[in-house]
Protein backbone atom coordinates (compact mmCIF):
# COMPACT_ATOMS: atom_id res chain seq x y z
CA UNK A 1 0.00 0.00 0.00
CA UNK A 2 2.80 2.52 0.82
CA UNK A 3 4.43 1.70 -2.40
CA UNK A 4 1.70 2.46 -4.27
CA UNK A 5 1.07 5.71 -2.30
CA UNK A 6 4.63 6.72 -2.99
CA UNK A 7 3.95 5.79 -6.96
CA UNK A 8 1.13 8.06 -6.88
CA UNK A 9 2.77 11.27 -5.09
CA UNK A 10 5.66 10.24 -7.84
CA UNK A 11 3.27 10.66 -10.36
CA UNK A 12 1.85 13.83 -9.36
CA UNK A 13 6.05 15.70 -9.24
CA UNK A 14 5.32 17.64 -5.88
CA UNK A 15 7.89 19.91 -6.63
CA UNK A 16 6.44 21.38 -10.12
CA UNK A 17 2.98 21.29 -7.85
CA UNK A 18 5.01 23.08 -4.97
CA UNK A 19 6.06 26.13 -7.10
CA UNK A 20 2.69 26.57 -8.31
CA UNK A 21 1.34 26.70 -5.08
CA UNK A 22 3.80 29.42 -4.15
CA UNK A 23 2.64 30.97 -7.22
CA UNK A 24 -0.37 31.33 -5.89
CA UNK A 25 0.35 32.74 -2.51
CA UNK A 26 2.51 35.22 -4.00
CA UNK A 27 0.09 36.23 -6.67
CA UNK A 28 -2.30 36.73 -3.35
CA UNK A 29 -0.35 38.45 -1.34
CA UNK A 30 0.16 40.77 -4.11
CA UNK A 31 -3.39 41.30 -5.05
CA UNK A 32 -3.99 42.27 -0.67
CA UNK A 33 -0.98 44.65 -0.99
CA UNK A 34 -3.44 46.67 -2.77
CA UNK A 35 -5.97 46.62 -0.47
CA UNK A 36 -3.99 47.05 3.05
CA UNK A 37 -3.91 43.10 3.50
CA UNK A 38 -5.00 39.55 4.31
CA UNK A 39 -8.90 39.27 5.56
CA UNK A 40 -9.87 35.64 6.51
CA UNK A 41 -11.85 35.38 3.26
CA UNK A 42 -8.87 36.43 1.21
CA UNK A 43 -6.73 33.69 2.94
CA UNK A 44 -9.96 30.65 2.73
CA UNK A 45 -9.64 32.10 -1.03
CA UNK A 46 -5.81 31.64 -1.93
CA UNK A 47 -5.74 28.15 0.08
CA UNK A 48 -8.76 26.80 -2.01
CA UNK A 49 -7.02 27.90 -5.06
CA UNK A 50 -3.63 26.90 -4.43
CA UNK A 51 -5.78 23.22 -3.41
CA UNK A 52 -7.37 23.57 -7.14
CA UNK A 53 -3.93 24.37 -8.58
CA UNK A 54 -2.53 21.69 -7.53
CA UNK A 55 -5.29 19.14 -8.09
CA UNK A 56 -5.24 19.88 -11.89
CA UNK A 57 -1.76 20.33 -12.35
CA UNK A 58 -1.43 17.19 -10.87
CA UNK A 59 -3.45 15.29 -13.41
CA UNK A 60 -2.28 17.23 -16.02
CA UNK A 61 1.50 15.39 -15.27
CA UNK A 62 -0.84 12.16 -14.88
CA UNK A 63 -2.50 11.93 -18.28
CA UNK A 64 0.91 13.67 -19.96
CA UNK A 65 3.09 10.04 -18.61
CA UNK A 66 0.50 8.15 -19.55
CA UNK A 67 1.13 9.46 -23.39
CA UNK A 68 4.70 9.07 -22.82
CA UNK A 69 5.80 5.46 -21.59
CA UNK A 70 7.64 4.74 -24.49
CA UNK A 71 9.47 7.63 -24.68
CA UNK A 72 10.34 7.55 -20.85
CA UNK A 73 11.07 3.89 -20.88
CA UNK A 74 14.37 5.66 -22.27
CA UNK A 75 14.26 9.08 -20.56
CA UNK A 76 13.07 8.18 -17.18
CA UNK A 77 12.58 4.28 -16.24
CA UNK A 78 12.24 5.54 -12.84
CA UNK A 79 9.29 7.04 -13.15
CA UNK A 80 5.65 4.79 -12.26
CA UNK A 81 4.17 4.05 -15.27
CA UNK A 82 7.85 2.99 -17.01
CA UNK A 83 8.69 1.25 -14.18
CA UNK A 84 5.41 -0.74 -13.64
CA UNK A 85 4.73 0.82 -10.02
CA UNK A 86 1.35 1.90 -11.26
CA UNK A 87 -0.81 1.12 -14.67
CA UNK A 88 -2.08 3.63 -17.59
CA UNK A 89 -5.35 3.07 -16.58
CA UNK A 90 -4.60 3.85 -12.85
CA UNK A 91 -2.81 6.68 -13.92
CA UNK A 92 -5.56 7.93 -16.27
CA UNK A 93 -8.23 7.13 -13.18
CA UNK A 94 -5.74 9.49 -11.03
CA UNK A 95 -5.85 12.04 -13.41
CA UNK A 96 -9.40 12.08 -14.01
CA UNK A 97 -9.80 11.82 -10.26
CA UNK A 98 -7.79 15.06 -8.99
CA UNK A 99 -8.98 17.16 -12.19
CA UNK A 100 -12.30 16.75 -11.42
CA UNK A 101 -11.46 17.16 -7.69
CA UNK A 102 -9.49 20.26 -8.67
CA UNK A 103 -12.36 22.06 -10.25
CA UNK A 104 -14.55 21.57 -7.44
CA UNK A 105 -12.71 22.76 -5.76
CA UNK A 106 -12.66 26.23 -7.08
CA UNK A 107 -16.06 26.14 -6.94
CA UNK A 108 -15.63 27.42 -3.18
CA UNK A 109 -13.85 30.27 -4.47
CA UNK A 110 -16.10 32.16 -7.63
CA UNK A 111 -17.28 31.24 -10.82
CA UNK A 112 -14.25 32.93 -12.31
CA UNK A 113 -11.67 30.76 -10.75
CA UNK A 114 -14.05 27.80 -12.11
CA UNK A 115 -14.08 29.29 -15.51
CA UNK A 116 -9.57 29.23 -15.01
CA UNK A 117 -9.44 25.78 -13.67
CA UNK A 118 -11.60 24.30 -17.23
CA UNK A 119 -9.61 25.54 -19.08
CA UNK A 120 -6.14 24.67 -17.56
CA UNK A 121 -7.94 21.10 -17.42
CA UNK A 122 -8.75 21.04 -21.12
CA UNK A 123 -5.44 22.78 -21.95
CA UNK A 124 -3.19 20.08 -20.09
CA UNK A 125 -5.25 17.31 -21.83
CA UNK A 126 -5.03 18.91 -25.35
CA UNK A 127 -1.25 18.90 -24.42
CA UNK A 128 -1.03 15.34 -23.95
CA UNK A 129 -2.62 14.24 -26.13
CA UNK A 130 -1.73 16.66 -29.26
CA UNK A 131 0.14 20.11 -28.29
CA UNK A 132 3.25 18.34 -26.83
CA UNK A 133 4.55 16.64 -30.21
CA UNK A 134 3.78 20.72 -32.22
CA UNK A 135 8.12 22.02 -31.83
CA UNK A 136 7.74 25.25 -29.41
CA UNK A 137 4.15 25.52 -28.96
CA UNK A 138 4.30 22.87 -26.47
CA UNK A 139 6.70 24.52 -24.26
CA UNK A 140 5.12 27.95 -24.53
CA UNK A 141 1.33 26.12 -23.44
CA UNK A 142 3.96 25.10 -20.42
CA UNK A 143 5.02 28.47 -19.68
CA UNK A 144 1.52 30.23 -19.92
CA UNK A 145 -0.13 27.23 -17.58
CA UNK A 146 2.76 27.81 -14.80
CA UNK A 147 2.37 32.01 -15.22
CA UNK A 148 -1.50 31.41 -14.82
CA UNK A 149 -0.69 30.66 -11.31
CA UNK A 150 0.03 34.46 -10.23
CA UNK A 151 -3.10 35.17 -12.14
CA UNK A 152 -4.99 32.24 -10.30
CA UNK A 153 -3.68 33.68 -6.45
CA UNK A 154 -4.48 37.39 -7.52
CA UNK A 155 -8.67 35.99 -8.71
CA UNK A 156 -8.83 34.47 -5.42
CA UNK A 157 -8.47 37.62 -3.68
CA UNK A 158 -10.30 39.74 -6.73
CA UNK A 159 -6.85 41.37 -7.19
CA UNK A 160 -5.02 40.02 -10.11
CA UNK A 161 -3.47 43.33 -12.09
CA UNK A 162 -0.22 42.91 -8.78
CA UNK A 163 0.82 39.74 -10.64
CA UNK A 164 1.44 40.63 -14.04
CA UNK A 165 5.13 41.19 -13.60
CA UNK A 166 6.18 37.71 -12.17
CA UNK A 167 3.46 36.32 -14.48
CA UNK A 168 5.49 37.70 -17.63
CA UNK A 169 9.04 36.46 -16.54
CA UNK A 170 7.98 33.05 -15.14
CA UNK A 171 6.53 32.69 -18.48
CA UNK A 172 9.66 33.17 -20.28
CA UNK A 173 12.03 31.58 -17.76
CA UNK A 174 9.60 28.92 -18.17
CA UNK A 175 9.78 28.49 -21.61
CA UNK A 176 13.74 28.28 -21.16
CA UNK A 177 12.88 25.57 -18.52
CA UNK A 178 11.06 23.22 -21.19
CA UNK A 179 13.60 23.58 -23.83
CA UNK A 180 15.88 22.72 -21.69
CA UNK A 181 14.21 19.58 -20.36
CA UNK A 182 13.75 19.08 -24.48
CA UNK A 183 17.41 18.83 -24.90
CA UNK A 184 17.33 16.45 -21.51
CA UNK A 185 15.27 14.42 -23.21
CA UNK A 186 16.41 14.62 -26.63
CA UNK A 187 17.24 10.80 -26.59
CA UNK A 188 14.26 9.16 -26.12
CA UNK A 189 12.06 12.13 -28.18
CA UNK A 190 13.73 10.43 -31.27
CA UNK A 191 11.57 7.98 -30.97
CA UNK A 192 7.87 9.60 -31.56
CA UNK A 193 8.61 13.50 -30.82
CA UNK A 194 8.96 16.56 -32.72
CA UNK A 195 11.03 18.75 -30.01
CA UNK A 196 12.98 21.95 -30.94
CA UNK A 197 16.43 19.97 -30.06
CA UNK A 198 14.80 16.87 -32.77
CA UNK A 199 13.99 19.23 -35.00
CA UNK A 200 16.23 21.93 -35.18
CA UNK A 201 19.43 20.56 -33.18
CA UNK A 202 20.54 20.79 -29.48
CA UNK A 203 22.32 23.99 -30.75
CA UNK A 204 19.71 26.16 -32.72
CA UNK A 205 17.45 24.99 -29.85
CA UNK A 206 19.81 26.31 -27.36
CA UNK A 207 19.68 29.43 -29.48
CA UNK A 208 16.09 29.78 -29.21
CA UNK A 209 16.03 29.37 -25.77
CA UNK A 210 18.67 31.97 -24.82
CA UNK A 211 16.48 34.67 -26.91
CA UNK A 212 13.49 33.77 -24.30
CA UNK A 213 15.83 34.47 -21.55
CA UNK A 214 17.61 37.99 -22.85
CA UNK A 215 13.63 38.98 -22.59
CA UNK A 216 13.43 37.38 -19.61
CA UNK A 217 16.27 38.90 -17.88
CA UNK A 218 14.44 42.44 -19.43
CA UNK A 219 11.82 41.47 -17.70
CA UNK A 220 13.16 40.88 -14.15
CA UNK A 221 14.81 44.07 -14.29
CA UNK A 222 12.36 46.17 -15.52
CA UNK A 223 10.51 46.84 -12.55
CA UNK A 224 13.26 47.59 -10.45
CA UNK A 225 15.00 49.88 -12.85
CA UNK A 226 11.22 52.28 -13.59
CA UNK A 227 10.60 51.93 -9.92
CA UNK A 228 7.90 50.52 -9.66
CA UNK A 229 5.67 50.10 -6.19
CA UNK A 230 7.10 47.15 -4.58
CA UNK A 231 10.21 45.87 -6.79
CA UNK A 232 13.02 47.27 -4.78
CA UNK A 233 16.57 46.79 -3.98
CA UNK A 234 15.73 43.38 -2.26
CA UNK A 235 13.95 42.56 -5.24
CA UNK A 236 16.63 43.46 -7.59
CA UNK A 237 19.73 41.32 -5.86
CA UNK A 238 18.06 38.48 -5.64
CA UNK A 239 16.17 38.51 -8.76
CA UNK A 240 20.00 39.42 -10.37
CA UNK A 241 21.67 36.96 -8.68
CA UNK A 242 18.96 33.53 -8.16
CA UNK A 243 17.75 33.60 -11.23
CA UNK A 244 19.25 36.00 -14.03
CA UNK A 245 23.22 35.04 -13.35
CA UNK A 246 21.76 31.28 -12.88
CA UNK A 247 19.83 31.03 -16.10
CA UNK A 248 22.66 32.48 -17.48
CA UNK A 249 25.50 30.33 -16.25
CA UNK A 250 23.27 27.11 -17.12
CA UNK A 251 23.44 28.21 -20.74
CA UNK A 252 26.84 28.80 -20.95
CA UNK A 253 27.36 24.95 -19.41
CA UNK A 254 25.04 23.67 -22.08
CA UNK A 255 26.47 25.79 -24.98
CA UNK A 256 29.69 24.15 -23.86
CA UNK A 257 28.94 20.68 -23.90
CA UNK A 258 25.67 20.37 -25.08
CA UNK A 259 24.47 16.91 -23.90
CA UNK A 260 21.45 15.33 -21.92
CA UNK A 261 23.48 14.97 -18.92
CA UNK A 262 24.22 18.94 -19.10
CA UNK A 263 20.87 19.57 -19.76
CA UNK A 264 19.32 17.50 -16.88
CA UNK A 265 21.07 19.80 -14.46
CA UNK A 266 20.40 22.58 -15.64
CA UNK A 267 16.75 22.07 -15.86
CA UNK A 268 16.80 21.60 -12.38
CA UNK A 269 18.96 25.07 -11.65
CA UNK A 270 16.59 27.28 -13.39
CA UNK A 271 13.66 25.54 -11.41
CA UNK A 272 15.44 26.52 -8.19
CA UNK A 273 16.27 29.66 -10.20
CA UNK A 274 12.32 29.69 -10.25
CA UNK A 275 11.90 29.61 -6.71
CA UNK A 276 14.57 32.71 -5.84
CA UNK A 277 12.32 34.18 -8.38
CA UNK A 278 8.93 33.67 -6.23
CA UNK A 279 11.15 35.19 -3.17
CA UNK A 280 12.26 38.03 -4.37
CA UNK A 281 8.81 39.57 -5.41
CA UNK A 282 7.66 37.85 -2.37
CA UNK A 283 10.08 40.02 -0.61
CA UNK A 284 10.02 42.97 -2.69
């Protein structure tokens, strides 16, 4: 029973459902800066939420393994379905399970954060199933479904305009993420996937995803440098230093030696790169 607990949580990545949840707490606490700060209904709001994010985002990495045994068989035995810790149609009954459990979620919270949670449900199916294999388009579905998190906090507490700017950049640095893990991966995407690094190279892929992050480093700095309410020195050091330098410095490594080993670390240092990212507007 515990093993097939532990193949479940496995299934869902808590991590990648951790830094959505922050998401949404920080797109929150934004939207109450506005207002003075937390009431108990603002706080009931932004827990429900980050419940729902989580819920759906963890069926959405459910039904997306369940279209990609094969390919991980290569990329990542490890993981439940590959390894034979859990079946595709447990993993499908999962995923239909929390998704529908996610959007009841936000139910409790208004009609509008229902209206967010169908159509990050439908969206993470349609990737699945059909966006994932289209060279780019995938990874940029990624990056707007992890922005839509700030978005998601800010609706809970009917203040959502605060979380624009860490929307934008976790968008691109997002987007940079996914390549990334596309390059990772690059192996076992031979096999049925059309990736940037299968289609265009590990290199011209690399080159694509360094023009996402010279916007995204723009975008970091931005507020700081028009001084805007809220993005101060704090802001700016850590922002400069956790995630800009880091993004960076993981591009330079790949650039250098451009393999799947490379790329697997560095996907994981701009997710941590991620999380500075989430602190520093946190902390302003």
């Amino acid at each position: 029973m515990i093993g097939k607990i532990r193949a479940y949580v496995d299934l869902a990545r808590p991590l990648n459902g951790l830094i959505a949840v922050l998401g949404v707490v920080v797109g929150a606490d934004l939207g109450v800066r506005t207002r003075g700060g937390w009431v108990v209904d603002d706080a009931r709001h932004a827990a429900l939420m980050a419940v729902s994010t989580l819920l759906v985002l963890s069926a959405g990495n459910a039904f997306n393994d369940t279209k990609d045994v094969e390919i991980d068989r290569v990329n990542r035995p490890e993981r439940p379905l590959p390894s034979g810790r859990l079946s595709v149609v447990e993993a499908i009954w999962f995923g239909g399970s929390t998704m529908w459990l996610g959007v009841t979620v936000a139910l409790f919270v208004n009609w509008l954060a229902v209206g967010i949670a169908l159509v990050a449900s439908v969206a993470l199916v349609g990737y699945a199933i059909r966006w994932k294999a289209v060279p780019l388009f995938g990874n940029l579905m990624v990056g707007a479904l992890s922005a839509a998190a700030f978005f998601v906090g800010g609706i809970a507490v009917d203040g959502p305009s605060r979380a624009i700017v860490p929307s934008v950049f976790v968008f691109l640095f997002t987007v940079v993420r996914e390549i990334v893990k596309d390059m990772e991966d690059v192996e076992g995407d031979l096999l049925t996937a059309r990736t940037l690094p299968v289609m265009l190279g590990m290199k011209r892929a690399l080159g694509i995803a360094a023009a996402f992050t010279i916007v995204g480093i723009a975008a970091t700095l931005a507020p700081y440098f028009f001084k805007w309410d809220g993005f101060g020195f704090r802001y700016f050091l850590i922002v400069l230093l956790g995630v800009d330098l880091l993004v960076v410095a993981v591009l330079w490594q790949l650039w250098r030696q451009p393999d799947a080993r490379t790329a697997r670390r560095g996907q994981r240092w701009i997710k941590i790169g991620m999380i500075f990212g989430l602190i520093a507007v946190y902390v302003g």
